[in-house]
C-alpha atoms as a PDB file:
ATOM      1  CA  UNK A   1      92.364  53.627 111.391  1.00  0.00           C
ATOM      2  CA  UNK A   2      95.316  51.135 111.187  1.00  0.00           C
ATOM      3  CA  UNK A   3      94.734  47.887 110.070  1.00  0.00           C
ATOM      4  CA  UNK A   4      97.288  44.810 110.713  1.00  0.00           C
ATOM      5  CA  UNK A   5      97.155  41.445 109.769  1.00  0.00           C
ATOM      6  CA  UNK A   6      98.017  38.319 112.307  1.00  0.00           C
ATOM      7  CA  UNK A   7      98.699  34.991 111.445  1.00  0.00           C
ATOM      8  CA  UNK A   8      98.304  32.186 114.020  1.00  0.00           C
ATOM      9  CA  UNK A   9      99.925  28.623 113.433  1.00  0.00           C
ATOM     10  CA  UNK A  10      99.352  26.192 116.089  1.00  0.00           C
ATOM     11  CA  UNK A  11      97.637  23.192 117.641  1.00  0.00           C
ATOM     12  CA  UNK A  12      93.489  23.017 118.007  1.00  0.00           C
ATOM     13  CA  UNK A  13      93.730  25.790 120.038  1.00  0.00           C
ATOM     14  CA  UNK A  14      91.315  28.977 121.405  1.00  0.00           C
ATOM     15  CA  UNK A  15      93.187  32.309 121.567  1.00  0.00           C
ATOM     16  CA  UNK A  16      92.172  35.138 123.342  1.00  0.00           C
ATOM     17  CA  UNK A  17      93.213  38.839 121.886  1.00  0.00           C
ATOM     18  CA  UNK A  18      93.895  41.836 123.065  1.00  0.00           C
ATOM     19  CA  UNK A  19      96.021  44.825 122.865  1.00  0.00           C
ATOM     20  CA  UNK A  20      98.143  46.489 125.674  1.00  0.00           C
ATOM     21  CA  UNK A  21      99.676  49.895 125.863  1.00  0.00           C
ATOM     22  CA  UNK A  22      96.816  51.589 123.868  1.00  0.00           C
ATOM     23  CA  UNK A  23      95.887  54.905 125.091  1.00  0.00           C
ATOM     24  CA  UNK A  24      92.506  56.002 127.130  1.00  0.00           C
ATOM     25  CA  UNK A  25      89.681  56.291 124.543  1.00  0.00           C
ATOM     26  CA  UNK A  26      91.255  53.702 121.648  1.00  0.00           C
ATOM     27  CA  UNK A  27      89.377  50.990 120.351  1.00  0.00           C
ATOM     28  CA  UNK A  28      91.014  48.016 119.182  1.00  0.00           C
ATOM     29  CA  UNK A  29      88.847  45.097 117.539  1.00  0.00           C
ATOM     30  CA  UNK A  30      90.004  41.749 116.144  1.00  0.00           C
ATOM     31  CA  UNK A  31      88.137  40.229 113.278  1.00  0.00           C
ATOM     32  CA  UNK A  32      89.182  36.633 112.214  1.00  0.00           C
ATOM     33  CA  UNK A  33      88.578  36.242 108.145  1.00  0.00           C
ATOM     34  CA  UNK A  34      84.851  36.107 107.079  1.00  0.00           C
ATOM     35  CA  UNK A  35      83.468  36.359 110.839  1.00  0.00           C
ATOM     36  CA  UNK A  36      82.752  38.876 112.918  1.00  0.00           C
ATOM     37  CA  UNK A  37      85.122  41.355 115.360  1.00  0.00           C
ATOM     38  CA  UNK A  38      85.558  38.906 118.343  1.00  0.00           C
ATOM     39  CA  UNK A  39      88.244  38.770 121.242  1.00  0.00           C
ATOM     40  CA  UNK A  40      88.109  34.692 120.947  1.00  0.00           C
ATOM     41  CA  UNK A  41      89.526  33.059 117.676  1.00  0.00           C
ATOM     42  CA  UNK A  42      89.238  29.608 117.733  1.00  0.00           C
ATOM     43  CA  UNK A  43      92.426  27.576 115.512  1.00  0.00           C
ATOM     44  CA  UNK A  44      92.271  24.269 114.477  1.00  0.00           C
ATOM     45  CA  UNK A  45      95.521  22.101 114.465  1.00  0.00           C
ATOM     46  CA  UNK A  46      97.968  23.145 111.428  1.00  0.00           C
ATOM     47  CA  UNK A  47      95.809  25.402 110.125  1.00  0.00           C
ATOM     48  CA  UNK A  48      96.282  29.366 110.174  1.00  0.00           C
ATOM     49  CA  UNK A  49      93.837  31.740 111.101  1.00  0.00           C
ATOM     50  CA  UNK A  50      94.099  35.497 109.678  1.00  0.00           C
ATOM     51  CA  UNK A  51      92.976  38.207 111.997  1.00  0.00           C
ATOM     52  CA  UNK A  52      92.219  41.634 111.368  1.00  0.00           C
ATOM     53  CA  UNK A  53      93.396  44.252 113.852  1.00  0.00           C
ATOM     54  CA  UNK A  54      91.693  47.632 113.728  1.00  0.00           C
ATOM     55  CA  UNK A  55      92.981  50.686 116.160  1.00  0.00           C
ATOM     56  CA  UNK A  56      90.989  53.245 116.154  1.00  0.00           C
ATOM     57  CA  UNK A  57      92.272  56.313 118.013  1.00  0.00           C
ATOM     58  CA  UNK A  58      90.484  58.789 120.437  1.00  0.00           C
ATOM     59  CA  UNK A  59      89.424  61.550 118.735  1.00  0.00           C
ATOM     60  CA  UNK A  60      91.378  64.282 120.361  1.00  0.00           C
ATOM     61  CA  UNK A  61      94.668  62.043 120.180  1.00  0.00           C
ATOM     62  CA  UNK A  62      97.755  64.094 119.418  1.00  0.00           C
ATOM     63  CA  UNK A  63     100.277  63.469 116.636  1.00  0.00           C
ATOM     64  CA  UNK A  64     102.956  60.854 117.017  1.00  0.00           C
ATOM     65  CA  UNK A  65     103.638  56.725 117.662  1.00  0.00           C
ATOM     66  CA  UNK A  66     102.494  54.816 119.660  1.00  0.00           C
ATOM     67  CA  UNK A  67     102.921  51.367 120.936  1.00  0.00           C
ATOM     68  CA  UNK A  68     100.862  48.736 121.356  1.00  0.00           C
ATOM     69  CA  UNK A  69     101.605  44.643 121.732  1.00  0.00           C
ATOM     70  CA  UNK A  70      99.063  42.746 120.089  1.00  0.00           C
ATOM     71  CA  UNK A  71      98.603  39.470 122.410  1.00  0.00           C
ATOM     72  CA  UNK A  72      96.919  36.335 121.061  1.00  0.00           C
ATOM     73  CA  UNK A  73      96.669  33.862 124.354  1.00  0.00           C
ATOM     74  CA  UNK A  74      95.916  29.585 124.673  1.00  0.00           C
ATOM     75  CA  UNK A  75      96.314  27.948 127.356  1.00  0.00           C
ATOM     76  CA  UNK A  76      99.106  26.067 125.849  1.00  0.00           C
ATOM     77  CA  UNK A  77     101.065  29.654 124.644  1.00  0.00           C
ATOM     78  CA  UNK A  78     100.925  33.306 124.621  1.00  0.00           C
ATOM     79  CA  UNK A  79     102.277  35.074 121.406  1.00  0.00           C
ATOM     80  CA  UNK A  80     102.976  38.696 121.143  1.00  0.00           C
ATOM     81  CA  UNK A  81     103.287  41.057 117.908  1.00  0.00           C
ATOM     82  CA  UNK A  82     104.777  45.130 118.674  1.00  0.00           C
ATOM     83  CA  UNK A  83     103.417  47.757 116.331  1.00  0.00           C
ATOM     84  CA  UNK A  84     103.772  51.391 116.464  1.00  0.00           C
ATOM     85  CA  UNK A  85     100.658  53.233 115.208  1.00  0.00           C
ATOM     86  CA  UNK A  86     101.736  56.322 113.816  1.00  0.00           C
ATOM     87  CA  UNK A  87      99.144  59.236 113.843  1.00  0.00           C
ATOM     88  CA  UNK A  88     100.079  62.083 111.363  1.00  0.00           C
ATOM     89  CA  UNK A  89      97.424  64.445 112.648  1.00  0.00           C
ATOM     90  CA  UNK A  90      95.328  67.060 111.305  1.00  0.00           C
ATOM     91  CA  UNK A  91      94.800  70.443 111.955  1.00  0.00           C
ATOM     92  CA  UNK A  92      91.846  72.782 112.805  1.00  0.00           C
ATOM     93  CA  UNK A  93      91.096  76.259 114.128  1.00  0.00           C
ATOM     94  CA  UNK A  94      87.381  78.338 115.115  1.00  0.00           C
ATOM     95  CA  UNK A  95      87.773  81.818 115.367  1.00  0.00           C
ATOM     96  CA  UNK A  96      84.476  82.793 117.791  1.00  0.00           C
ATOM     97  CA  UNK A  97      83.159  84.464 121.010  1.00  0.00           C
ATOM     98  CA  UNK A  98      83.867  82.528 124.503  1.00  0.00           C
ATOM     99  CA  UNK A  99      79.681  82.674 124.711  1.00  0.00           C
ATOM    100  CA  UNK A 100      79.196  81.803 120.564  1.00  0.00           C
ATOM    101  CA  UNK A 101      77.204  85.132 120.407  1.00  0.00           C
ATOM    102  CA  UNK A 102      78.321  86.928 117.155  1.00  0.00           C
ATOM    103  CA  UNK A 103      76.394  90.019 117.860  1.00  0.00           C
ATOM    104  CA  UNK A 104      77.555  93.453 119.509  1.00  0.00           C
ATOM    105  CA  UNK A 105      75.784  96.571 120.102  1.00  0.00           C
ATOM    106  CA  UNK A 106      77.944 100.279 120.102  1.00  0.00           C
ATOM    107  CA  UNK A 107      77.777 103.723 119.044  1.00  0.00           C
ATOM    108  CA  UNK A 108      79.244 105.860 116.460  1.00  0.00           C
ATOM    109  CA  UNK A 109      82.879 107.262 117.020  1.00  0.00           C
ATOM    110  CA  UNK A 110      82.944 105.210 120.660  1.00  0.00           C
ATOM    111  CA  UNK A 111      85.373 101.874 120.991  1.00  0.00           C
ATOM    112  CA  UNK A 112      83.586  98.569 121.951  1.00  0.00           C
ATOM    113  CA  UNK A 113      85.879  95.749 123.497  1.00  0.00           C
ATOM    114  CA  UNK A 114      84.917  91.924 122.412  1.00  0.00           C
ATOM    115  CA  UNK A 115      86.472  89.032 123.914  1.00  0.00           C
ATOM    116  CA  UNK A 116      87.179  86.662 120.781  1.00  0.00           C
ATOM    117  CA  UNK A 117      87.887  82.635 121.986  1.00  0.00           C
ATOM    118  CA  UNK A 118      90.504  81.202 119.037  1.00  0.00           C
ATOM    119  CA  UNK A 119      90.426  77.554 119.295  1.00  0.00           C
ATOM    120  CA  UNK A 120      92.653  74.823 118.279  1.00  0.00           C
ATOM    121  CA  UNK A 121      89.965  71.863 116.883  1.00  0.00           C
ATOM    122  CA  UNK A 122      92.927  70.236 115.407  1.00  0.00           C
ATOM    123  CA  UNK A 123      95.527  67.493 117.147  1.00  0.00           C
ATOM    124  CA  UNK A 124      98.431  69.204 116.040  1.00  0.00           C
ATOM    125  CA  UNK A 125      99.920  72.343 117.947  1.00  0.00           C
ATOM    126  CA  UNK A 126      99.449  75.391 116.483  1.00  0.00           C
ATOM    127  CA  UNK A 127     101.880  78.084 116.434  1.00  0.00           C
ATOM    128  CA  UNK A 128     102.276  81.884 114.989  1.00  0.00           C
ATOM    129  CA  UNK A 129      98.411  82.523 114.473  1.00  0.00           C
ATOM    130  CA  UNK A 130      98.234  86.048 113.003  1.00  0.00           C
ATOM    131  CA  UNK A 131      94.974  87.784 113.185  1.00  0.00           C
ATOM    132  CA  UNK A 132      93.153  90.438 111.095  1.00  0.00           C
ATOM    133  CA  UNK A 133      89.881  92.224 110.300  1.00  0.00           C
ATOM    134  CA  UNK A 134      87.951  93.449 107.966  1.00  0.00           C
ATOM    135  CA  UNK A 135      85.453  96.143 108.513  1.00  0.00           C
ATOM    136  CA  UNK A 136      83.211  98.814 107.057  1.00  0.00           C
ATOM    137  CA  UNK A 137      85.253 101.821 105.616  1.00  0.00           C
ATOM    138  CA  UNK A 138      86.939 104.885 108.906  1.00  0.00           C
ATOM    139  CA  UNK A 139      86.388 102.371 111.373  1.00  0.00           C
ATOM    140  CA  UNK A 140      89.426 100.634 112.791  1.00  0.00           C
ATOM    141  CA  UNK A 141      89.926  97.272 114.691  1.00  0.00           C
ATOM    142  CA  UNK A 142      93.093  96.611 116.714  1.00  0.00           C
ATOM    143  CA  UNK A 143      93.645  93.655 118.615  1.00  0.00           C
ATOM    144  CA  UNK A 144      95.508  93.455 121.982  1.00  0.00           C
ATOM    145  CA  UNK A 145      97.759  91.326 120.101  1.00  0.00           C
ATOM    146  CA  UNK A 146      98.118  90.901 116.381  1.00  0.00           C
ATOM    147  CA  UNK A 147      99.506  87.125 116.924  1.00  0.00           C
ATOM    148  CA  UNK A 148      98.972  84.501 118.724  1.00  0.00           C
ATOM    149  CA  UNK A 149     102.120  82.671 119.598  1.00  0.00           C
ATOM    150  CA  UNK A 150     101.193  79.092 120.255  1.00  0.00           C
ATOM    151  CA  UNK A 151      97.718  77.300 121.057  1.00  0.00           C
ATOM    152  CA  UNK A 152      98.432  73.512 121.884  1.00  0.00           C
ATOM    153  CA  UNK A 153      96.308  71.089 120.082  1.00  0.00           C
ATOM    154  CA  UNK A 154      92.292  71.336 122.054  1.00  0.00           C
ATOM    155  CA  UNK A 155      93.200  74.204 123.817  1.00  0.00           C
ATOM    156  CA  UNK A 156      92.310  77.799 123.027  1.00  0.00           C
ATOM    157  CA  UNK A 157      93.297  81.122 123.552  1.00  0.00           C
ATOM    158  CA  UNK A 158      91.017  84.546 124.381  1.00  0.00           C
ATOM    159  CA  UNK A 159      92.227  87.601 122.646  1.00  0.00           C
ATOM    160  CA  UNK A 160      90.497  91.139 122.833  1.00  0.00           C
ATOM    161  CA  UNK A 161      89.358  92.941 119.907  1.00  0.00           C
ATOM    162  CA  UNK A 162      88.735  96.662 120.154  1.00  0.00           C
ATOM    163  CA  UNK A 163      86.423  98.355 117.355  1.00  0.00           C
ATOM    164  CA  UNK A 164      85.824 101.114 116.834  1.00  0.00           C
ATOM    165  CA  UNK A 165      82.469 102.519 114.337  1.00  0.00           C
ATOM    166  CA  UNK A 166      82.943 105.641 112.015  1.00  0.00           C
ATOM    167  CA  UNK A 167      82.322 108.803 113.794  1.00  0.00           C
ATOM    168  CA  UNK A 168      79.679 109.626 110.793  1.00  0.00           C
ATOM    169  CA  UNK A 169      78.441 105.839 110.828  1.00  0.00           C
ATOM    170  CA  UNK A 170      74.813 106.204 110.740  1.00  0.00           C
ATOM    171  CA  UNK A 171      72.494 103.633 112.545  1.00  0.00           C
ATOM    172  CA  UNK A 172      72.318  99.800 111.544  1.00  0.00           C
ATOM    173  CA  UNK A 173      73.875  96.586 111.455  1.00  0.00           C
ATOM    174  CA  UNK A 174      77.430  96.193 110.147  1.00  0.00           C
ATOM    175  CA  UNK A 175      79.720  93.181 109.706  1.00  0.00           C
ATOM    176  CA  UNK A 176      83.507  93.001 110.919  1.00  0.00           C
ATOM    177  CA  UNK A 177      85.447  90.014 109.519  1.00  0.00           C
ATOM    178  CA  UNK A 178      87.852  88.363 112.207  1.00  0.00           C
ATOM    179  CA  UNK A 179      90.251  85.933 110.410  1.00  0.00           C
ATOM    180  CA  UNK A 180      92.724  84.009 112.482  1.00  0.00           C
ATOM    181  CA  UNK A 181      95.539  82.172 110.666  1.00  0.00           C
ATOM    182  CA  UNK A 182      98.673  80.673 110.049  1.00  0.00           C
ATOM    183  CA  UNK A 183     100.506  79.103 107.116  1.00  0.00           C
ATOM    184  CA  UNK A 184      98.621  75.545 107.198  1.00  0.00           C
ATOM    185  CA  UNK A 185      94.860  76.677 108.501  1.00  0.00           C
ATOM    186  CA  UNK A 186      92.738  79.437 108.543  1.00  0.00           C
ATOM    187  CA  UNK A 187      88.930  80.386 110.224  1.00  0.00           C
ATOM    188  CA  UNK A 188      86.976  83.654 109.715  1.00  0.00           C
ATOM    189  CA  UNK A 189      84.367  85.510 112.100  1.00  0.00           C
ATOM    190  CA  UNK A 190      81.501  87.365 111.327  1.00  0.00           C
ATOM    191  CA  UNK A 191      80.824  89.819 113.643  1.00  0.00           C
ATOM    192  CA  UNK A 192      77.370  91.701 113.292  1.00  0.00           C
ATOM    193  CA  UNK A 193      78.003  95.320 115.321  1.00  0.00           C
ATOM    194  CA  UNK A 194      74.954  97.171 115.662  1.00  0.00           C
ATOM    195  CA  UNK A 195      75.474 101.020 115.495  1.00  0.00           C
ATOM    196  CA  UNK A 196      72.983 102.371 117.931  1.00  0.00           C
ATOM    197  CA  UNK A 197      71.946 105.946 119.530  1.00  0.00           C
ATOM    198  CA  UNK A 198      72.408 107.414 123.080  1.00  0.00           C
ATOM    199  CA  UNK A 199      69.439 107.400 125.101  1.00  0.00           C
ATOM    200  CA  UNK A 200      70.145 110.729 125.836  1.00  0.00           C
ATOM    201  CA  UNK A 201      70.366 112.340 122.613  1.00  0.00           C
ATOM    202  CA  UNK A 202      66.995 110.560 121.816  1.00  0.00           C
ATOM    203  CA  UNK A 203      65.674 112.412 125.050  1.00  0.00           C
ATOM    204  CA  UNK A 204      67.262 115.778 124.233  1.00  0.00           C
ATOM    205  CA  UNK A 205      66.120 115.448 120.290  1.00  0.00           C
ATOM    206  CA  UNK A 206      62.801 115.078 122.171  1.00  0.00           C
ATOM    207  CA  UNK A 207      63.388 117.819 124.126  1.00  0.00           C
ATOM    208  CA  UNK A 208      64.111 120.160 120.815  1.00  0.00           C
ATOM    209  CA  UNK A 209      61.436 119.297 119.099  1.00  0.00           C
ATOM    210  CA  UNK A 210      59.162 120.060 122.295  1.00  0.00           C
ATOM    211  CA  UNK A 211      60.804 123.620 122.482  1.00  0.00           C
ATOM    212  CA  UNK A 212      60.492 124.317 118.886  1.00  0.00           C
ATOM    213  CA  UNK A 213      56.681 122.918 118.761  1.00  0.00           C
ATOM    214  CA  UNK A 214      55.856 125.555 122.083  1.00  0.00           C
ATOM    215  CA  UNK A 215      57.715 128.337 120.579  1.00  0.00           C
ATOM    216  CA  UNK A 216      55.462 127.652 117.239  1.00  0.00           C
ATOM    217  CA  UNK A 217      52.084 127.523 118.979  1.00  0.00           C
ATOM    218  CA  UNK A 218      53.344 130.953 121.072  1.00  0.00           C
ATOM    219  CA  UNK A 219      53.737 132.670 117.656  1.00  0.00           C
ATOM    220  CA  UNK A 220      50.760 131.463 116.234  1.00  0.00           C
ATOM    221  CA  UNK A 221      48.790 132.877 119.462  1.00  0.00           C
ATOM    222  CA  UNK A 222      50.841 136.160 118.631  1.00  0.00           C
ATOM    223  CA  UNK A 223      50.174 136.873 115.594  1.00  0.00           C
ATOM    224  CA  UNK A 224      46.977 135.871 115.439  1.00  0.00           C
ATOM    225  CA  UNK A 225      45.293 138.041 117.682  1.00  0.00           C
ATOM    226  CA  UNK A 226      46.711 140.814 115.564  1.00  0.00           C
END
């Protein structure tokens, strides 16, 4: 918010304010000393009047200046003030999933594929976003590219992450850490990958077990007639 002071000398006069060039989205408000915001400011003859301008900017606004003319208008004479508002910006960045689901099923020894969404919150443009993980220890996580080379400020960019469980891992939940950064922000993603069995090798573990339980019972018929 940028705050700017106007001083109005003149006959008993009404002005009406108001502010051109400001972007879609800004808010500019005038508030004469000890009233309220108001685009009418009433000024008695020789006196002054001191108005408070207040800009606030869209939310999604993008670094840089901007002008505006500040217009107080009578029916006896329009006066104009130029500012620039200068926004310095800020920046932000979300490393997540295109859907926001966090969670990922896959098997032992077998790559899984997961379509990460790295977004720029921020109003600044960000540029050379390097990305790493961190996961559980023999598995490995590659990225279809290591670093991002621009995202533009409210934009993002979908990168695919390939990872890849232990062959040995046994079954549960695990947690890969995605971190996308660069030298002035940073965001981390917990990924929850949920090592999981074949549906086959349940049925032919069933299977096995079947066998081995027959050939048991054939045995016992066997030898226990003898």
């Amino acid at each position: 918010r940028r705050q700017r002071q106007m001083c109005i000398r003149d006959r008993n006069q009404t002005y009406s304010m108001s502010a051109a060039g400001a972007p879609e989205g800004w808010n500019v408000t005038f508030t004469p000393s000890g009233a309220s915001a108001t685009s009418s400011v009433p000024v008695d003859a020789g006196a002054t009047s001191s108005i408070t301008v207040a800009v606030s900017p869209a939310q999604n606004v993008t670094a840089g200046e901007y002008p505006l003319t500040l217009t107080a208008e009578s029916a006896g004479e329009t006066l104009e003030l130029p500012v620039i508002v200068k926004i310095t910006g800020t920046y932000g960045i979300n490393a997540t999933t295109p859907t926001g689901n966090l969670s990922v099923k896959t098997y032992a020894g077998e790559t899984k594929d997961i379509t990460l969404s790295i977004q720029n919150t921020g109003n600044i443009d960000l540029t050379n976003i390097s990305l790493k993980a961190q996961a559980s220890t023999d598995w490995e996580v590659t990225f279809d590219e290591d670093t991002i080379s621009d995202i533009p400020a409210g934009e993002s960019r979908e990168v695919t992450a390939h990872i890849t469980p232990a062959k040995d891992a046994i079954l549960g939940d695990y947690v890969t850490v995605i971190t996308a950064s660069n030298k002035a922000v940073s965001s981390e993603c917990d990924l929850r990958v949920s090592v999981q069995n074949h549906t086959s090798w349940g049925i032919a573990a069933v299977a096995v077990i079947a066998v081995l339980v027959l050939g048991l019972v054939l045995i016992i018929r066997r030898f226990g007639r003898r």
